[in-house]
C-alpha atoms as a PDB file:
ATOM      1  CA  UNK A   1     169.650 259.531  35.193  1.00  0.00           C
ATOM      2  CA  UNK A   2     169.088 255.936  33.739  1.00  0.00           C
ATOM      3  CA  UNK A   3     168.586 254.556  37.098  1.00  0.00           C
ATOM      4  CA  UNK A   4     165.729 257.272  38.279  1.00  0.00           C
ATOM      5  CA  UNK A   5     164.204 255.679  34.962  1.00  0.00           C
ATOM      6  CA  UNK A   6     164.331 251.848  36.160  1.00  0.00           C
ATOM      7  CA  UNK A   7     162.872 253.050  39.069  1.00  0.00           C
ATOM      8  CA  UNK A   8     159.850 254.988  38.021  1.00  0.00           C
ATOM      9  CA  UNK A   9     159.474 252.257  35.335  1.00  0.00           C
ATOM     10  CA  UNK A  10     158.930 249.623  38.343  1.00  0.00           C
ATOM     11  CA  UNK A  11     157.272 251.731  40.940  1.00  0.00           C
ATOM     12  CA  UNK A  12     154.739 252.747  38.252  1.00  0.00           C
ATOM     13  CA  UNK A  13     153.366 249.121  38.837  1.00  0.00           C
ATOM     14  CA  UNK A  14     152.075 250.357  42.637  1.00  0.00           C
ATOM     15  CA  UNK A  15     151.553 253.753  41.977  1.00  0.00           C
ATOM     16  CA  UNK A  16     149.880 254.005  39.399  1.00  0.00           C
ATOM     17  CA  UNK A  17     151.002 255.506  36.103  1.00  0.00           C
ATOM     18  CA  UNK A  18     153.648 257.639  37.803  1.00  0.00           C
ATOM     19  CA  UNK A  19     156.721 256.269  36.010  1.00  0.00           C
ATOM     20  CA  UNK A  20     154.947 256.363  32.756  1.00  0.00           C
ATOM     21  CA  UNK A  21     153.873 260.367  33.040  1.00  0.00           C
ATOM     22  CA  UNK A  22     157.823 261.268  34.395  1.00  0.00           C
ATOM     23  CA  UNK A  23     159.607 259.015  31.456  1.00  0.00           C
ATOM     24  CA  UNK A  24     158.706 261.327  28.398  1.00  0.00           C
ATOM     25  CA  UNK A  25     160.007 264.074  30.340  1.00  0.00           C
ATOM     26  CA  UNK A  26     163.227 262.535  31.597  1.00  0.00           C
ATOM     27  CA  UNK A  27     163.769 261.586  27.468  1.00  0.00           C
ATOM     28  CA  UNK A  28     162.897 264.794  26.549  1.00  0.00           C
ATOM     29  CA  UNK A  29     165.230 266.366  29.078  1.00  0.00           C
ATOM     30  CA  UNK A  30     167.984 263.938  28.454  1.00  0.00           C
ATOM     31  CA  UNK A  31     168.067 265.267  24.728  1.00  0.00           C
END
């Protein structure tokens, strides 16, 4: 699950603010 969140992190760059919407929720979800 750690790797899906290195790669939103670095795709948010290009797509906007994907990664940075998704990461609270993988956080959340990993708790």
């Amino acid at each position: 699950m750690f790797l899906l969140f290195v790669c939103l992190r670095q795709h948010g760059n290009g797509d906007g603010n994907w990664g940075d919407l998704l990461i609270p929720v993988i956080v959340t979800h990993e708790k």
